[in-house]
N, C-alpha and C. Protein backbone atom coordinates (compact mmCIF):
# COMPACT_ATOMS: atom_id res chain seq x y z
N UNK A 1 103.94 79.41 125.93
CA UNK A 1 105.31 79.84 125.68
C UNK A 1 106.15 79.41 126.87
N UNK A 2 107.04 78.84 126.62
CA UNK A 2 108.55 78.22 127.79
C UNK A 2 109.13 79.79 128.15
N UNK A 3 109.76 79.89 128.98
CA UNK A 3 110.23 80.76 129.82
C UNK A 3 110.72 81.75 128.52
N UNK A 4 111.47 81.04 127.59
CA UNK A 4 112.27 81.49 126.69
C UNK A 4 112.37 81.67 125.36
N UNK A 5 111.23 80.23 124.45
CA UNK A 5 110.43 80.73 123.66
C UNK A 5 109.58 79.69 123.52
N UNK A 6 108.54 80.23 121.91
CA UNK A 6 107.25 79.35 121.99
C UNK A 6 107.45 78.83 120.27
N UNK A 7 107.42 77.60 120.47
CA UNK A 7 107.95 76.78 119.41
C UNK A 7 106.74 76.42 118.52
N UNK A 8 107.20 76.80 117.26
CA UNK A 8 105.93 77.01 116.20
C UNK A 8 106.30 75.37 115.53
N UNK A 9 107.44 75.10 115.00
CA UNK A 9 107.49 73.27 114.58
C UNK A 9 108.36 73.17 114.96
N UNK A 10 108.79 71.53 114.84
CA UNK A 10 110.39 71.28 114.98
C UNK A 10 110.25 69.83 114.56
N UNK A 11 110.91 69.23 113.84
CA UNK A 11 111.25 67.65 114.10
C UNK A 11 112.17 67.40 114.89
N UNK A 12 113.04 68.20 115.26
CA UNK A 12 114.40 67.83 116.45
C UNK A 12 114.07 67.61 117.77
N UNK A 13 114.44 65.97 118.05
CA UNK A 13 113.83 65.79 119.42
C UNK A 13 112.80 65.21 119.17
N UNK A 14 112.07 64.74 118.71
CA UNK A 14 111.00 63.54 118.37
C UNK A 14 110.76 62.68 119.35
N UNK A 15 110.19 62.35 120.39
CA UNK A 15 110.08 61.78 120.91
C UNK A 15 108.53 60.50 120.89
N UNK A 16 109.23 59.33 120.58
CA UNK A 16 108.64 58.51 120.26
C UNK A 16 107.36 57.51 121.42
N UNK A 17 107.67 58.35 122.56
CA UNK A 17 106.94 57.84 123.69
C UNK A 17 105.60 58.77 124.05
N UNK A 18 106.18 60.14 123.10
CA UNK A 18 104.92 60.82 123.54
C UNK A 18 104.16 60.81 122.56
N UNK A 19 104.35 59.69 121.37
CA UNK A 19 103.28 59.51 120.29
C UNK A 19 102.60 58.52 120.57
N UNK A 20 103.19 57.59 121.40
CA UNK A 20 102.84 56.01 121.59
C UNK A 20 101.57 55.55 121.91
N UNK A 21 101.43 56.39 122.80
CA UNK A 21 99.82 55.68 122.83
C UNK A 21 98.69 56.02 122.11
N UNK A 22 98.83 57.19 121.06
CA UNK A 22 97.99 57.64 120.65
C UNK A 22 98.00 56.83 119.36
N UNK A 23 99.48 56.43 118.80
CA UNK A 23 99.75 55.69 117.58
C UNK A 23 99.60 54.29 117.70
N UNK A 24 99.32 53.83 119.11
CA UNK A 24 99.21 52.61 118.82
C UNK A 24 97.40 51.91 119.21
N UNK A 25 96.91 53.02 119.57
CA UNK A 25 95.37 52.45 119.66
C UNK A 25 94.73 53.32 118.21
N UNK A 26 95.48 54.19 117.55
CA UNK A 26 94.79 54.71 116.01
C UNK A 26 95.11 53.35 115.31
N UNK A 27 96.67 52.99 115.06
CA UNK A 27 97.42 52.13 114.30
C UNK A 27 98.14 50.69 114.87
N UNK A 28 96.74 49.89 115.85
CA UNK A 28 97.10 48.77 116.57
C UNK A 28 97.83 47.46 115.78
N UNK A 29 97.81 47.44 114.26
CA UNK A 29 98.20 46.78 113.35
C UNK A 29 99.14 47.13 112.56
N UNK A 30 100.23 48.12 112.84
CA UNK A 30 101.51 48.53 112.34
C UNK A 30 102.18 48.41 113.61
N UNK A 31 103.76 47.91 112.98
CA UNK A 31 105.06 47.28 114.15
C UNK A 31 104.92 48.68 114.85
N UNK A 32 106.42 48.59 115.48
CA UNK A 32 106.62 50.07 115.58
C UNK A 32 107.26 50.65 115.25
N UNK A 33 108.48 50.09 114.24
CA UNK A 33 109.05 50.91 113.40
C UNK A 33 107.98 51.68 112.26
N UNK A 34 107.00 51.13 111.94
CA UNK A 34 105.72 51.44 111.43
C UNK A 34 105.30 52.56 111.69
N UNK A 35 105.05 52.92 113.05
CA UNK A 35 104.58 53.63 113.96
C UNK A 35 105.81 54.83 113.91
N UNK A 36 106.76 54.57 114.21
CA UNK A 36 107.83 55.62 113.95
C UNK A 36 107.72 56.53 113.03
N UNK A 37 107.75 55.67 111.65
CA UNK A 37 107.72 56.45 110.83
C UNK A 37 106.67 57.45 110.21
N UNK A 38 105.55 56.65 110.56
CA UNK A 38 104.55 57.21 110.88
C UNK A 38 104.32 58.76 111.48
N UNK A 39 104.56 58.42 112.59
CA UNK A 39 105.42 59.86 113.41
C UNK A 39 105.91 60.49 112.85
N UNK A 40 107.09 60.50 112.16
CA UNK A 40 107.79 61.41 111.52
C UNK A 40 106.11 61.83 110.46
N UNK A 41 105.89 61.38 109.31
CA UNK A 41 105.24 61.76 108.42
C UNK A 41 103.91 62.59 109.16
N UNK A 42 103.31 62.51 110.11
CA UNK A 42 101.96 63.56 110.82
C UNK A 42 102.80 64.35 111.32
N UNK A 43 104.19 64.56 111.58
CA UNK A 43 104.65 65.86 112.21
C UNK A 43 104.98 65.98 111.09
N UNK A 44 105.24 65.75 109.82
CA UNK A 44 105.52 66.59 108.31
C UNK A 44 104.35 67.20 108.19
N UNK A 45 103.45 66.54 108.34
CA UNK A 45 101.89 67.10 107.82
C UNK A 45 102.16 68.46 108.48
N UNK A 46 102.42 68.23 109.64
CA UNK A 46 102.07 69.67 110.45
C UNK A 46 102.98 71.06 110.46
N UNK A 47 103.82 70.69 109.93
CA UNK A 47 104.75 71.82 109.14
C UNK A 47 103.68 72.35 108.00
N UNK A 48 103.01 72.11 107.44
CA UNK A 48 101.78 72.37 106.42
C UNK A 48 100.68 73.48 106.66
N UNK A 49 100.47 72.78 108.32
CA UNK A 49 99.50 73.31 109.02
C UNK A 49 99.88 74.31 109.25
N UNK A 50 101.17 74.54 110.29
CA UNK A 50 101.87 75.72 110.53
C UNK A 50 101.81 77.06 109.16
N UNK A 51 101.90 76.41 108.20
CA UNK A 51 102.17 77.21 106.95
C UNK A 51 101.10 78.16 106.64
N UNK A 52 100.06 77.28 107.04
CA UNK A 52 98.75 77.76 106.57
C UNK A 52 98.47 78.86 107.94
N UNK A 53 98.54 78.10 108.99
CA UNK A 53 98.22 79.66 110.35
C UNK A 53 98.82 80.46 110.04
N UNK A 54 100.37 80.73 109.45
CA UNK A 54 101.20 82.01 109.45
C UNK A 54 100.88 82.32 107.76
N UNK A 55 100.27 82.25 107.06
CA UNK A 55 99.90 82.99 105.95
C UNK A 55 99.69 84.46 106.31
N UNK A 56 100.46 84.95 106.50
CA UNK A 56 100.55 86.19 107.15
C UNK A 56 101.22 87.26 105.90
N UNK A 57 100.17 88.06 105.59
CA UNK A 57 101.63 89.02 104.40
C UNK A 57 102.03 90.48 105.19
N UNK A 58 103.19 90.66 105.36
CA UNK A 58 103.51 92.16 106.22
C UNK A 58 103.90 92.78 104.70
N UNK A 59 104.10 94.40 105.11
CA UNK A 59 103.94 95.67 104.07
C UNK A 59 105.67 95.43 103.04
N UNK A 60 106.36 94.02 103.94
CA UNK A 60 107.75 94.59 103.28
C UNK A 60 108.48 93.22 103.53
N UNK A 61 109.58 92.98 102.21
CA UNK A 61 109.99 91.83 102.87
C UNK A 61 110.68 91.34 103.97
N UNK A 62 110.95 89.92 104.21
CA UNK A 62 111.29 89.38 105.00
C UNK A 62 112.86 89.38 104.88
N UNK A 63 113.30 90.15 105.76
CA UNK A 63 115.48 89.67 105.89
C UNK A 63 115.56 88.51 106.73
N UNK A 64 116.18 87.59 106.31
CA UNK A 64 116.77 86.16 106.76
C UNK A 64 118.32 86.54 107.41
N UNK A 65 118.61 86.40 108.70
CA UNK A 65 119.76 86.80 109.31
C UNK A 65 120.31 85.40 109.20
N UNK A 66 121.53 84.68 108.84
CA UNK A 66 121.88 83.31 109.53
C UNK A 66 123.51 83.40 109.92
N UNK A 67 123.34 82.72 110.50
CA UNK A 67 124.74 82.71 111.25
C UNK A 67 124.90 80.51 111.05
N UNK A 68 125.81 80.72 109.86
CA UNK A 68 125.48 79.27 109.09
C UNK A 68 127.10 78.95 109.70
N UNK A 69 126.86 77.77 110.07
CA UNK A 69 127.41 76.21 110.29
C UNK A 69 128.08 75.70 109.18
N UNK A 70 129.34 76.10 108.67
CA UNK A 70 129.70 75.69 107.12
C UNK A 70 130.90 74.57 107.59
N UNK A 71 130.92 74.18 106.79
CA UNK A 71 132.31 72.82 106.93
C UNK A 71 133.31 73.50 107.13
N UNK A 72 133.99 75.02 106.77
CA UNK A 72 134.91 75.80 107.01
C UNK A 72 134.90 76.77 108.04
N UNK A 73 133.72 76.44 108.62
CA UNK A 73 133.89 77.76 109.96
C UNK A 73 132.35 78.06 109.82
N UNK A 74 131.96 79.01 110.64
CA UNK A 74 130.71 79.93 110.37
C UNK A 74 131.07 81.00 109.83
N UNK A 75 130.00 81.23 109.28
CA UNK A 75 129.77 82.54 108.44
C UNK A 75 128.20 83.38 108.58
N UNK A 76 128.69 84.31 108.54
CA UNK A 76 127.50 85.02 108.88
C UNK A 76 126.72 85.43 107.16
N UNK A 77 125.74 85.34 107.18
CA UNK A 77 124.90 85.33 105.73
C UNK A 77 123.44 86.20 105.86
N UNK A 78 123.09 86.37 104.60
CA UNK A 78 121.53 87.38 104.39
C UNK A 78 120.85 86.89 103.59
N UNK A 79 119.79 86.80 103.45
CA UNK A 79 118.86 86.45 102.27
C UNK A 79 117.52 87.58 102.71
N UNK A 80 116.92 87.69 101.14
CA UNK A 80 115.75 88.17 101.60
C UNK A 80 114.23 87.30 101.44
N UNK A 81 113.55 87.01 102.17
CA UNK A 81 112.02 86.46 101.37
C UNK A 81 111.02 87.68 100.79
N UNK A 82 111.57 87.72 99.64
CA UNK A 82 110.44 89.08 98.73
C UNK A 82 108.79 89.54 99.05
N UNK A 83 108.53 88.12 99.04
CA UNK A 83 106.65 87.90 99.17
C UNK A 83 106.35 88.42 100.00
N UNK A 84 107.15 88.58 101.62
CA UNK A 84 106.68 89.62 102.76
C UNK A 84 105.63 88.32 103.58
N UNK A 85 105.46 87.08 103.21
CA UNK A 85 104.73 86.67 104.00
C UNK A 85 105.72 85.57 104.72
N UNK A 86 105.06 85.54 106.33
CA UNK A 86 105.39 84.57 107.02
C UNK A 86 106.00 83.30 106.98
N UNK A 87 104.60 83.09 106.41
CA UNK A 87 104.34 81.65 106.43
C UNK A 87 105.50 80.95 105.67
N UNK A 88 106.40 81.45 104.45
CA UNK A 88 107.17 81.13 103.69
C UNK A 88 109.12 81.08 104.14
N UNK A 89 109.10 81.61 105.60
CA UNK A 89 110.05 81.47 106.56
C UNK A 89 110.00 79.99 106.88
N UNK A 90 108.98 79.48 106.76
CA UNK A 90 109.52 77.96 106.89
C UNK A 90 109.43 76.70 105.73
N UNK A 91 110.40 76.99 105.97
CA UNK A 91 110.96 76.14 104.73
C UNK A 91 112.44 76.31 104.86
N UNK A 92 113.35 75.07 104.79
CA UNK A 92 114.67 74.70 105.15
C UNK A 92 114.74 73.27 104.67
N UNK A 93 116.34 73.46 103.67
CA UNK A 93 116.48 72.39 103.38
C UNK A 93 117.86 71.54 104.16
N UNK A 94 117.56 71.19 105.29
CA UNK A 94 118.46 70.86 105.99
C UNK A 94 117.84 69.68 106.85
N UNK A 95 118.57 69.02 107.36
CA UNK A 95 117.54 67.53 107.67
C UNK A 95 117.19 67.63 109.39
N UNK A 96 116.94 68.79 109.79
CA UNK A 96 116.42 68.94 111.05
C UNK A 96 116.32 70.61 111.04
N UNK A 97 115.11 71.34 111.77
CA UNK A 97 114.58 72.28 112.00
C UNK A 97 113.92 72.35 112.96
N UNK A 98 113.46 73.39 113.51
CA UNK A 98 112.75 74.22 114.75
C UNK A 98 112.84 76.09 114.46
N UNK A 99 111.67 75.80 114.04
CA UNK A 99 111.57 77.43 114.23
C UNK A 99 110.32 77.93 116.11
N UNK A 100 110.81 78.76 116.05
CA UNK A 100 110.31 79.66 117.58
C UNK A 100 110.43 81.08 117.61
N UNK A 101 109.81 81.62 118.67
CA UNK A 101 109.74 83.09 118.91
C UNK A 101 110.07 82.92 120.34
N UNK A 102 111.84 83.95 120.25
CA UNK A 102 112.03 83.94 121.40
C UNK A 102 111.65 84.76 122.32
N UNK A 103 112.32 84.99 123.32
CA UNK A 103 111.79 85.91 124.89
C UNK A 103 111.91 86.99 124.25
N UNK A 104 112.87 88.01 123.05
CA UNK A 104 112.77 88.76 122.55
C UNK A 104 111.55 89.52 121.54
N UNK A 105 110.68 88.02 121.40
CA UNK A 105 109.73 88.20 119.86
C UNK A 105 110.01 88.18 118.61
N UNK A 106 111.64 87.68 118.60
CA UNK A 106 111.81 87.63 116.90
C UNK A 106 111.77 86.26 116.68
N UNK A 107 110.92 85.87 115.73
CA UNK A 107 110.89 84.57 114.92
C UNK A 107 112.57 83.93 114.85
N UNK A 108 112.82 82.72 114.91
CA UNK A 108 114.22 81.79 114.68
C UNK A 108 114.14 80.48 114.38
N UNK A 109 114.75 80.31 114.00
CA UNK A 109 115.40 79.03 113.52
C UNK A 109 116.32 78.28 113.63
N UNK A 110 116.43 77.11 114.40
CA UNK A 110 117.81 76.39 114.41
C UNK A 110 117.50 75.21 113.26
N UNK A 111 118.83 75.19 112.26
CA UNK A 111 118.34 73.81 111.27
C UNK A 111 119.74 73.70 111.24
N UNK A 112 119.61 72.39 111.56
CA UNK A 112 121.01 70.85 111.80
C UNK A 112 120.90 70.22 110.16
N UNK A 113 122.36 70.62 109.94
CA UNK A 113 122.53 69.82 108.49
C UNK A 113 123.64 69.06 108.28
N UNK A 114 124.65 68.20 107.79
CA UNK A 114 125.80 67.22 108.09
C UNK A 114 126.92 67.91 107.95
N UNK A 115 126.91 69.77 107.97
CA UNK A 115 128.61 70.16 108.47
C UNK A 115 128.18 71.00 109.52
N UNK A 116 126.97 71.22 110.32
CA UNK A 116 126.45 71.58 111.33
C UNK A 116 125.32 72.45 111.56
N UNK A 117 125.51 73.49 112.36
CA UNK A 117 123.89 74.21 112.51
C UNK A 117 124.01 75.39 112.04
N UNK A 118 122.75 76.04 111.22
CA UNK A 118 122.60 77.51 110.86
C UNK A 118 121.86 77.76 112.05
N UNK A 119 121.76 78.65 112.41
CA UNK A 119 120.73 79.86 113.09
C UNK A 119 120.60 81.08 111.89
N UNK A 120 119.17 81.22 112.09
CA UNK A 120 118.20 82.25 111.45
C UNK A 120 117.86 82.88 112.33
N UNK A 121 117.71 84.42 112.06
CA UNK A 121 116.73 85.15 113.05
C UNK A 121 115.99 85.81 111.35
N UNK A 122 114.48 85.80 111.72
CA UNK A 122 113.95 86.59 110.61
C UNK A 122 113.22 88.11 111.40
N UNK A 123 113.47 89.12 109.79
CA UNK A 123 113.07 90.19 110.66
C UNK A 123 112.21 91.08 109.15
N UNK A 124 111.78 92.20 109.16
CA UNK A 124 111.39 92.47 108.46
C UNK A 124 111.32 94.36 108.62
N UNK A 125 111.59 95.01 107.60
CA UNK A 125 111.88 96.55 107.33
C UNK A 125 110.81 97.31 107.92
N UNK A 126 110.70 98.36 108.64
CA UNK A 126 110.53 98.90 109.19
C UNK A 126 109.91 99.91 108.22
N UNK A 127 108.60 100.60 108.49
CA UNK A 127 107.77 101.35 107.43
C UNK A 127 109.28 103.09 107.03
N UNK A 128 108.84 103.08 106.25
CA UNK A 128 109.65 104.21 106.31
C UNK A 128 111.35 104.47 106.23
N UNK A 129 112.16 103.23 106.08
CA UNK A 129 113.47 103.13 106.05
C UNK A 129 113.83 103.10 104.62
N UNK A 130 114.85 103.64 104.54
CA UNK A 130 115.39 104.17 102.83
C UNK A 130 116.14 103.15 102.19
N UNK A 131 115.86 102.98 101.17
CA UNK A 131 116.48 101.68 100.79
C UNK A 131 118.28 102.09 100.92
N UNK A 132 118.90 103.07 100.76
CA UNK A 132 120.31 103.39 101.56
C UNK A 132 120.61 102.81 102.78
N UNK A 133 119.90 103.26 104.13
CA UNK A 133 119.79 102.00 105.37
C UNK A 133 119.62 100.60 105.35
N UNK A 134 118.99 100.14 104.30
CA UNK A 134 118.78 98.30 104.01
C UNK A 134 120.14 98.28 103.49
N UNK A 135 120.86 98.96 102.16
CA UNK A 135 121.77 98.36 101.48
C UNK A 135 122.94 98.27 102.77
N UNK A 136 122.90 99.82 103.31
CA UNK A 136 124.17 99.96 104.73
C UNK A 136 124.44 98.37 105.42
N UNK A 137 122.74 98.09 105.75
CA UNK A 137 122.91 96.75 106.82
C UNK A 137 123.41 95.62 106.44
N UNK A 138 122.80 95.43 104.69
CA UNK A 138 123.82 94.22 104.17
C UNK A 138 124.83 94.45 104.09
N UNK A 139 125.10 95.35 104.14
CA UNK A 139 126.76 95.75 103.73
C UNK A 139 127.54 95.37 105.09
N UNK A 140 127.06 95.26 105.81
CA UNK A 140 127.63 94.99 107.38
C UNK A 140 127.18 93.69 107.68
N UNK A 141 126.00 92.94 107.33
CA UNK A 141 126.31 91.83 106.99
C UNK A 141 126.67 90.55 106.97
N UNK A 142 126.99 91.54 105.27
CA UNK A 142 128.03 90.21 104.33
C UNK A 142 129.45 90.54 105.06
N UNK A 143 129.80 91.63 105.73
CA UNK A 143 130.99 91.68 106.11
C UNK A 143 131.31 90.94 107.39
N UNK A 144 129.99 90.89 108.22
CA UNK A 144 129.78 89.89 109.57
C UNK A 144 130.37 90.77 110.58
N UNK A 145 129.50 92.48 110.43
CA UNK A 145 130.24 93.60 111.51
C UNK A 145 128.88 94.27 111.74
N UNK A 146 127.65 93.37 111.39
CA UNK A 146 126.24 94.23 111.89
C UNK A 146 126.15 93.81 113.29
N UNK A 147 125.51 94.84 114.06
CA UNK A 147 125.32 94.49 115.25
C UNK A 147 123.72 94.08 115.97
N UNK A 148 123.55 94.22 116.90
CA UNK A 148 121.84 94.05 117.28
C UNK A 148 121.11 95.45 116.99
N UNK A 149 122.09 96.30 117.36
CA UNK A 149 121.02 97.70 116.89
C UNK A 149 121.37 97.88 115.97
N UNK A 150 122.27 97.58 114.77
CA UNK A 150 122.02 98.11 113.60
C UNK A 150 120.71 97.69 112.83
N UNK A 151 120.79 95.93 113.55
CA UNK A 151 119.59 95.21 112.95
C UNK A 151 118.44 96.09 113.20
N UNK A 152 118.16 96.15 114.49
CA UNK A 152 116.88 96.62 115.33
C UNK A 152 116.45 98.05 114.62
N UNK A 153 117.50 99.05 114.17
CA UNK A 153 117.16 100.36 113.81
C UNK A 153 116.55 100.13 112.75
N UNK A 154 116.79 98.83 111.25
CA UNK A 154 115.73 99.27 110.63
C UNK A 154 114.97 98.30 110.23
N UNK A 155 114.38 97.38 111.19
CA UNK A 155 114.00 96.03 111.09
C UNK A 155 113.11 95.84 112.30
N UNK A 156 111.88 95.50 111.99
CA UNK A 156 111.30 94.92 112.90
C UNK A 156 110.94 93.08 113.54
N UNK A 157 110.31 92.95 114.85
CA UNK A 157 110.41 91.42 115.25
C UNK A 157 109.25 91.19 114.49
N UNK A 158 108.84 89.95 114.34
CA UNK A 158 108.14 89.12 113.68
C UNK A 158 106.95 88.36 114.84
N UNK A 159 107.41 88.77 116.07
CA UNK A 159 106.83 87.50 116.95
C UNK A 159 105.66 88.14 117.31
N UNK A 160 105.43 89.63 117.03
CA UNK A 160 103.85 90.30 117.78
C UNK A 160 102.73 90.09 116.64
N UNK A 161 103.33 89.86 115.25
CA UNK A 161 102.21 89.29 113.87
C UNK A 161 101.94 87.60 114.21
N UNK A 162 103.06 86.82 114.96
CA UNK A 162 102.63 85.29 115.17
C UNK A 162 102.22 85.25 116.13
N UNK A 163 102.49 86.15 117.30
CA UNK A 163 101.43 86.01 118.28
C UNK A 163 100.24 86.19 118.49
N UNK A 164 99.66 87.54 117.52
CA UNK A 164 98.43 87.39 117.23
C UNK A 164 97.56 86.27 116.37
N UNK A 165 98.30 85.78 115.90
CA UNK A 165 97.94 84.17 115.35
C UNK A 165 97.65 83.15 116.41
N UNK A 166 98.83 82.81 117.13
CA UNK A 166 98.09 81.48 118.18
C UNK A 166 97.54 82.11 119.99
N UNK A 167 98.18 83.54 119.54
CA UNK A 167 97.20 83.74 121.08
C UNK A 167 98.12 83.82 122.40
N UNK A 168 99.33 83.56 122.18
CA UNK A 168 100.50 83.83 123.43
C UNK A 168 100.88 85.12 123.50
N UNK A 169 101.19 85.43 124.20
CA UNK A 169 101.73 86.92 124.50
C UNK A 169 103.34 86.68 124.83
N UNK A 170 103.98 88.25 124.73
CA UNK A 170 105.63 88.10 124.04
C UNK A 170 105.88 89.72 124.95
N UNK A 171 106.57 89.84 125.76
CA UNK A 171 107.00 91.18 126.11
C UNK A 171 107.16 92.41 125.03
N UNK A 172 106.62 93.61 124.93
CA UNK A 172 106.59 94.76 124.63
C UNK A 172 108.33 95.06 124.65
N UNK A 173 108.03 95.22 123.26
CA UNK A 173 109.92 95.99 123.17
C UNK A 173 110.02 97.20 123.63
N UNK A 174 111.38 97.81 124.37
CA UNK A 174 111.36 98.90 125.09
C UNK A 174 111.09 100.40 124.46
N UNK A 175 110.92 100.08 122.82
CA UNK A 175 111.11 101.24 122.43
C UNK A 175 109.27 101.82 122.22
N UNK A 176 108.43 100.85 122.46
CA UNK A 176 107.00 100.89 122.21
C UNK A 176 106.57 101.42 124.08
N UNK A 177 107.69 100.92 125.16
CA UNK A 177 107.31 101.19 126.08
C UNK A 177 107.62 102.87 126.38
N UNK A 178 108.41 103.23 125.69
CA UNK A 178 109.18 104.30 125.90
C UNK A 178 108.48 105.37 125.51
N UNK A 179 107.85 104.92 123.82
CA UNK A 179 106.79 105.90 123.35
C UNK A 179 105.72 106.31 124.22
N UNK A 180 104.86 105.16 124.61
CA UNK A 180 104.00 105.56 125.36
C UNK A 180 104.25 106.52 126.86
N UNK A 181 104.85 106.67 127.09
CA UNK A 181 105.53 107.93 128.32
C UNK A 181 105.16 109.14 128.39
């Protein structure tokens, strides 16, 4: 994990020098636009891979926070992923992505599309919250007047279920430190 977070995929930023030598003694008989593209297609593969480590199902679904990049301004937006699993947070149809878990532990997303960038934060309901508190939060929202603790009160991070997946560790939120006291 980088100081700030730990990056689960991304095609943004591709860098074609740090494939090079590996692509050109596998694939000594493709140009290198060959090779490029190439590149691109094994880092598609691996969006796949990713899919398959975070097959993860939690007790409740997934809320999609975005703060979308529209040709008219930003707008703040909600979606839910029903299935409750992970792994199904990635997926974006926008022609560049990076999802990560930041210094906070919540799963994100930056995806670049041609009137600009969404940000995602994904989060997921909290055992025990009334479906009255979920409707409250969309309701704040779609209005683009929710705040971090409204989120936080009935929503949990995502990054302590993916961290137990690849094995990094993510700071303890204050309210787990607090319990223990």
């Amino acid at each position: 994990m980088s100081e700030d977070r730990h990056i689960i995929w991304s095609n943004f930023y591709l860098d074609y020098d740090d494939w090079k030598d590996d692509l050109e003694a596998d694939y000594p008989d493709l140009s290198e636009q060959e090779r490029i593209a190439l590149m691109y297609e094994i880092n598609g593969d691996y969006l796949g891979d990713e899919r398959m480590n975070l097959n993860v199902q939690l007790s409740a679904p997934i809320l999609v926070i975005g703060d979308l990049g529209l040709w008219h301004g930003r707008r703040m937006g909600y979606k839910e992923i029903a299935s409750g699993k992970i792994s199904d947070c990635l997926y974006a149809d926008t022609d560049y992505a990076t999802w990560y878990v930041d210094r906070l532990g919540d799963l994100r997303c930056d995806a670049i599309h041609h009137d600009g960038t969404n940000h995602y934060l994904y989060r997921t309901y909290k055992p025990g919250v009334r479906q009255s508190q979920i409707d409250h939060l969309k309701e704040k929202l779609y209005f683009g007047t929710a705040t971090r603790a409204d989120i936080t009160r009935i929503t949990r991070r995502l990054g302590d279920d993916i961290a137990k997946v690849y094995g990094f560790s993510i700071p303890r939120q204050r309210q787990e430190q607090a319990a223990e006291r």
